[in-house]
Protein backbone atom coordinates (compact mmCIF):
# COMPACT_ATOMS: atom_id res chain seq x y z
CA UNK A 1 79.97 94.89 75.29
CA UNK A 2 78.02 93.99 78.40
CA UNK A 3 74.57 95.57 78.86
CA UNK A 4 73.72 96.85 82.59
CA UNK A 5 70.48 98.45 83.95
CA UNK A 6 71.99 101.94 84.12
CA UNK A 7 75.17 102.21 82.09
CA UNK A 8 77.46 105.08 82.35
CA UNK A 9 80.51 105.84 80.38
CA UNK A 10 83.28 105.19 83.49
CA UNK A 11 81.17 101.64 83.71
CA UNK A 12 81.91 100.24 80.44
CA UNK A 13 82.87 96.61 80.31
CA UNK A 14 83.96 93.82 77.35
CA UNK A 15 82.82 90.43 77.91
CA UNK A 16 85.85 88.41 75.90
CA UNK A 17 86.18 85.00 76.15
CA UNK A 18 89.22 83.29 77.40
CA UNK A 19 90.60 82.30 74.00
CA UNK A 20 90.25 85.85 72.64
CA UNK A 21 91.52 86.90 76.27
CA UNK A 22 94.83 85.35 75.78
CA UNK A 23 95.30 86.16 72.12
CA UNK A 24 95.17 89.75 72.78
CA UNK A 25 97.40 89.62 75.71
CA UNK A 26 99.76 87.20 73.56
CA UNK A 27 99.70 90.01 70.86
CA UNK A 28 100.23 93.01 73.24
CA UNK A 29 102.57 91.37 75.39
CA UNK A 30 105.01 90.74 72.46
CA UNK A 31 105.00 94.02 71.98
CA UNK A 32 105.70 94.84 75.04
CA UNK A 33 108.84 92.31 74.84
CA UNK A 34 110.18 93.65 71.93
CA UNK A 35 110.13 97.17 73.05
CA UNK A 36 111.96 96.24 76.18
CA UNK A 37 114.25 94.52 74.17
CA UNK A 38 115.20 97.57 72.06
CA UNK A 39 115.37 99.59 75.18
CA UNK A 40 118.34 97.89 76.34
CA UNK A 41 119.76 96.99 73.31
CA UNK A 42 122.94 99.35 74.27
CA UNK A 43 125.00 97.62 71.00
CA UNK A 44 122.69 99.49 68.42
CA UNK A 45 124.53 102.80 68.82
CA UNK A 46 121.00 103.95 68.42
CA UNK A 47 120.12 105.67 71.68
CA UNK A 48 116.38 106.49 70.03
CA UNK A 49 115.22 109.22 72.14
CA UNK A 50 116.51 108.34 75.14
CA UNK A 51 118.44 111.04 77.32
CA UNK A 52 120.60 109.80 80.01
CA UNK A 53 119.72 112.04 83.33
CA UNK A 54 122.68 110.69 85.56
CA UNK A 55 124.17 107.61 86.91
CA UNK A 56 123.54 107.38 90.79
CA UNK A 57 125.14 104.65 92.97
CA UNK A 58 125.98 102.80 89.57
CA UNK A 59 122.40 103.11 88.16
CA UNK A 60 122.17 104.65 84.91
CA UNK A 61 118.55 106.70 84.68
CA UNK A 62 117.53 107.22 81.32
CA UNK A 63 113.97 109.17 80.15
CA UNK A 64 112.30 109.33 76.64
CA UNK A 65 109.30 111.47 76.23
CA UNK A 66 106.57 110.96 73.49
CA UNK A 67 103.32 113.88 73.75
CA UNK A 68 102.40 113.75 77.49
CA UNK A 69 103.99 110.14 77.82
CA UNK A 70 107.26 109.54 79.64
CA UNK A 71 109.25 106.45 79.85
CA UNK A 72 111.84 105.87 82.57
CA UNK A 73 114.64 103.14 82.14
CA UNK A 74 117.21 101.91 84.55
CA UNK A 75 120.27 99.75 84.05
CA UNK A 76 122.50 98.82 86.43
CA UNK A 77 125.25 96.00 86.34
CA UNK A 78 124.96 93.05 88.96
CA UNK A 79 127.83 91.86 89.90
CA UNK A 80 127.95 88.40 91.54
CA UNK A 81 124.09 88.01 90.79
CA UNK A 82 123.04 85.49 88.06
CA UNK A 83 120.22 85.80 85.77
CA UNK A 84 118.53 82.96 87.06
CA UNK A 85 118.81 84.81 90.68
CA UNK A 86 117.78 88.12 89.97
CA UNK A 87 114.37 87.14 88.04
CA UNK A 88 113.08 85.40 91.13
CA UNK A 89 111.98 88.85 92.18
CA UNK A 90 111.58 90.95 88.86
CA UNK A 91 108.10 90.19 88.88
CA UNK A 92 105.13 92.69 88.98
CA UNK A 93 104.37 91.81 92.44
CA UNK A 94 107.55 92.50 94.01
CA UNK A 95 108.08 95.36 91.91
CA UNK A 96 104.14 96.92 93.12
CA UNK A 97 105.78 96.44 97.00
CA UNK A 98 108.77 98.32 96.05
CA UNK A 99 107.31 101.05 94.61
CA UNK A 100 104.84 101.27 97.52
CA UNK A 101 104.98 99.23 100.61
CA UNK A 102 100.90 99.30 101.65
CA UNK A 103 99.88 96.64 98.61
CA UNK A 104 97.12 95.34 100.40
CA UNK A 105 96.10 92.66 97.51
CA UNK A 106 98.73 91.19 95.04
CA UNK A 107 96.87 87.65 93.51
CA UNK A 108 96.47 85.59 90.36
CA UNK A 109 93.59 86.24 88.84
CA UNK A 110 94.08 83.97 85.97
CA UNK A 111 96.98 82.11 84.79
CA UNK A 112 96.51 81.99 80.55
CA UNK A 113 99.27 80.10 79.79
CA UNK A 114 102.49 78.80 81.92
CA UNK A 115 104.40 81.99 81.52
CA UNK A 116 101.35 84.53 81.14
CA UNK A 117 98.94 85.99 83.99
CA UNK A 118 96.31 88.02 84.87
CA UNK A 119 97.29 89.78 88.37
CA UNK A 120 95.54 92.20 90.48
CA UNK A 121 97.29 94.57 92.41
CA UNK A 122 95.83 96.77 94.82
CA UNK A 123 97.09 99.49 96.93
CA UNK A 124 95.23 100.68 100.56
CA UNK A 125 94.22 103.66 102.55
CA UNK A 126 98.11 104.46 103.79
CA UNK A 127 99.91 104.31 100.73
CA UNK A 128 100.95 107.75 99.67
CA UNK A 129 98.83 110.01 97.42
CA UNK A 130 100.26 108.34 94.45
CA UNK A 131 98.84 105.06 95.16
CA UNK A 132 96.46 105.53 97.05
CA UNK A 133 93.42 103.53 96.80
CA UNK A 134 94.82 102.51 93.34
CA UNK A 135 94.28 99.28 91.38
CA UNK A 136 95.92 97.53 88.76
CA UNK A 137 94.71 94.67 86.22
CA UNK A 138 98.12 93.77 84.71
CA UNK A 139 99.26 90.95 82.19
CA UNK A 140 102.41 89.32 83.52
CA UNK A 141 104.78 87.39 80.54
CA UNK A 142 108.05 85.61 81.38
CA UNK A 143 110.02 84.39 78.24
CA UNK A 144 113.51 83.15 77.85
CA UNK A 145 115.47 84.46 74.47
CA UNK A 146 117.13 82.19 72.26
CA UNK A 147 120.19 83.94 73.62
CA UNK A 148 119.62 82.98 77.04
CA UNK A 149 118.48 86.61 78.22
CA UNK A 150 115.34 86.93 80.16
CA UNK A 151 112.24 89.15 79.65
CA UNK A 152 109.67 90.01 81.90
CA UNK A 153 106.37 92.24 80.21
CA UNK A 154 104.20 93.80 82.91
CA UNK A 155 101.31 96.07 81.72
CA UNK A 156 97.97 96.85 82.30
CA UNK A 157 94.66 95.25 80.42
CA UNK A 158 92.70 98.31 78.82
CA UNK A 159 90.05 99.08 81.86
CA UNK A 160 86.67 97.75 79.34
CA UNK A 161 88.40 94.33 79.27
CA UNK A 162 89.60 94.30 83.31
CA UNK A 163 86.16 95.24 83.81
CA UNK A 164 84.73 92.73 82.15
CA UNK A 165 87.28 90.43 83.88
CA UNK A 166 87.26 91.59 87.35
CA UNK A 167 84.41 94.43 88.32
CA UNK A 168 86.14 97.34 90.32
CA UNK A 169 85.16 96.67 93.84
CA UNK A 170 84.92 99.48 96.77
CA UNK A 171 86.31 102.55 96.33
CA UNK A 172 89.31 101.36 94.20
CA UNK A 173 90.49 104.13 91.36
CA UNK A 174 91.72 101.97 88.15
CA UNK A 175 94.91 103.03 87.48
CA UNK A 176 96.68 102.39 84.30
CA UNK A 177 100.52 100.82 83.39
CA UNK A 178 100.66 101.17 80.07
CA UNK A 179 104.23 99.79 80.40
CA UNK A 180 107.12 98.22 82.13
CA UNK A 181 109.45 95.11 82.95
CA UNK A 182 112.62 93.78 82.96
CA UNK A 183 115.39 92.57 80.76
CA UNK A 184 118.11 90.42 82.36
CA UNK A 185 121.08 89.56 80.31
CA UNK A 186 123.67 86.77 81.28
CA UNK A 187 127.29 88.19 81.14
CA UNK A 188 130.61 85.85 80.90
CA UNK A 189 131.22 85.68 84.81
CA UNK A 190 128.47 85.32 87.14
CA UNK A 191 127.07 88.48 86.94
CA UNK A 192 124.33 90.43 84.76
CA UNK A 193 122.86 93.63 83.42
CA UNK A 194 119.38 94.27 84.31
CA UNK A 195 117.26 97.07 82.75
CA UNK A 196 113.93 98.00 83.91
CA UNK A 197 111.28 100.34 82.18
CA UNK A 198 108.35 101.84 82.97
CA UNK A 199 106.15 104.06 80.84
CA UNK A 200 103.92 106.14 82.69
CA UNK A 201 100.49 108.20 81.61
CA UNK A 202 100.56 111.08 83.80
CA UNK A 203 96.93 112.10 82.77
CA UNK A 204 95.64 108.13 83.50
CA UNK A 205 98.30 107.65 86.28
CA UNK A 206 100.55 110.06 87.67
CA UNK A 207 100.21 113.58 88.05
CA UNK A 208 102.69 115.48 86.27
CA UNK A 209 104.52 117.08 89.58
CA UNK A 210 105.94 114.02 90.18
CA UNK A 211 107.51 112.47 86.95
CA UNK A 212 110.58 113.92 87.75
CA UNK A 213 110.91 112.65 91.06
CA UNK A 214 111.23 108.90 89.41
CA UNK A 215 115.33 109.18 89.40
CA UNK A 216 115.42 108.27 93.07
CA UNK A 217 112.78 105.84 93.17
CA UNK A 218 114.63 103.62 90.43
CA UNK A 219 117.60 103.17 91.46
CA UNK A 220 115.97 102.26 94.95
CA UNK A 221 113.49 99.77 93.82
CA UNK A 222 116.77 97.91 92.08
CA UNK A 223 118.86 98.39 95.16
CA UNK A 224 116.10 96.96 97.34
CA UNK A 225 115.52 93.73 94.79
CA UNK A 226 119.32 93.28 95.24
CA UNK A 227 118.87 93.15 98.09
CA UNK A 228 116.51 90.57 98.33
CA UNK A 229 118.21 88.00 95.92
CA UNK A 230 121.62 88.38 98.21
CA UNK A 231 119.45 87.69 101.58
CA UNK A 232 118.05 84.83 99.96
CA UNK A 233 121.18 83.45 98.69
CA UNK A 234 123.41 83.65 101.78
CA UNK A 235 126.24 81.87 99.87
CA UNK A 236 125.96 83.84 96.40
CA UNK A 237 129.43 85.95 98.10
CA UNK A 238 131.47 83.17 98.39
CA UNK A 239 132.31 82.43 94.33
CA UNK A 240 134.39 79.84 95.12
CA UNK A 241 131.92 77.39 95.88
């Protein structure tokens, strides 16, 4: 732990080396990977706490509650939209500008292996209350399973270690992720089933008035990264070529 002149409790920092950096984000990021996994694992049978709230616009919103913790999940069924399309933009930072559009800062802060980062986001004076002046130190891992399915793993780094990584600057409030990302699966015709999760801390993160308000905001953030991939890939209507 890092000695300052005048250290207060909210001031706390880790100094970790890089190599001890990346094994602990190795080691909580595969957690992270194999909890998405069993999220949308929708072959189990096993629906393991989750409660299905409603399907809107073809977006089934799912929530699971543990003590004060509440995890959202989405799935929705791409049609015409490969794997390899949609996870061009299921990514934390496109994902950050969908869930509010004043991110002011979205960078690399470190890149620990090819397929694992350190990203900062940070949200400004106009985003909404939510946001607001909020920052995030996230981990970002990409992997491919043997299967061919791909996993995304976007979470924040516990604030003594982003402290020791990257000092809070201005008047920034940390906030905290403890979970989310994205599993896209192939399907036999060029199409796939996406599921995104989020886990949410209302007492680090969100106030508890608005976790029910998340239904809407799902099923947009997909819509809108639909969106995206189809603008990008004028031709992806036309199957025949």
């Amino acid at each position: 732990m890092s000695n300052t002149s005048s250290p207060t409790p909210c001031s706390r920092s880790w100094s970790i080396s890089e190599d001890s950096l990346r094994r602990y984000v190795f080691y909580a990021s595969e957690n992270c990977i194999q909890e998405l996994l069993s999220a949308s694992d929708s072959k189990s049978g096993n629906n393991d706490g989750w409660k299905i709230l409603g399907v809107d616009n073809g977006v089934e919103i799912s929530k699971r509650r543990s003590g004060s913790l509440h995890t959202f999940r989405s799935r929705w069924l791409l049609k015409s939209v490969s794997p390899q399309q949609f996870i061009t933009v299921a990514n934390a930072i496109d994902a950050a500008r969908q869930w509010d559009r004043d991110l002011v800062e979205a960078r690399y802060i470190k890149d620990l292996e090819d397929n694992l980062s350190i990203i900062r986001l940070r949200f400004g004076e106009n985003s909404k209350p939510l946001f607001r002046n909020r920052e995030f130190i996230v981990y970002e891992r990409r992997e491919t399973m043997d299967d061919g399915t791909l996993v995304v793993a976007v979470a924040s780094l516990p604030k003594e270690i982003a402290a020791g990584l990257h000092p809070k600057q201005n008047n920034a409030i940390r906030g905290l992720l403890l979970q989310s990302g994205w599993v896209v699966e192939k399907l036999h015709d060029n199409s796939c089933m996406v599921t995104y999760v989020v886990q949410l801390d209302p007492a680090g993160w969100l106030p508890k008035c608005f976790v029910n308000r998340f239904n809407t905001k799902l099923v947009m953030i997909i819509d809108n990264l639909k969106k995206q991939v189809l603008s990008a890939s004028p031709t992806n209507s036309d199957d025949s070529t």
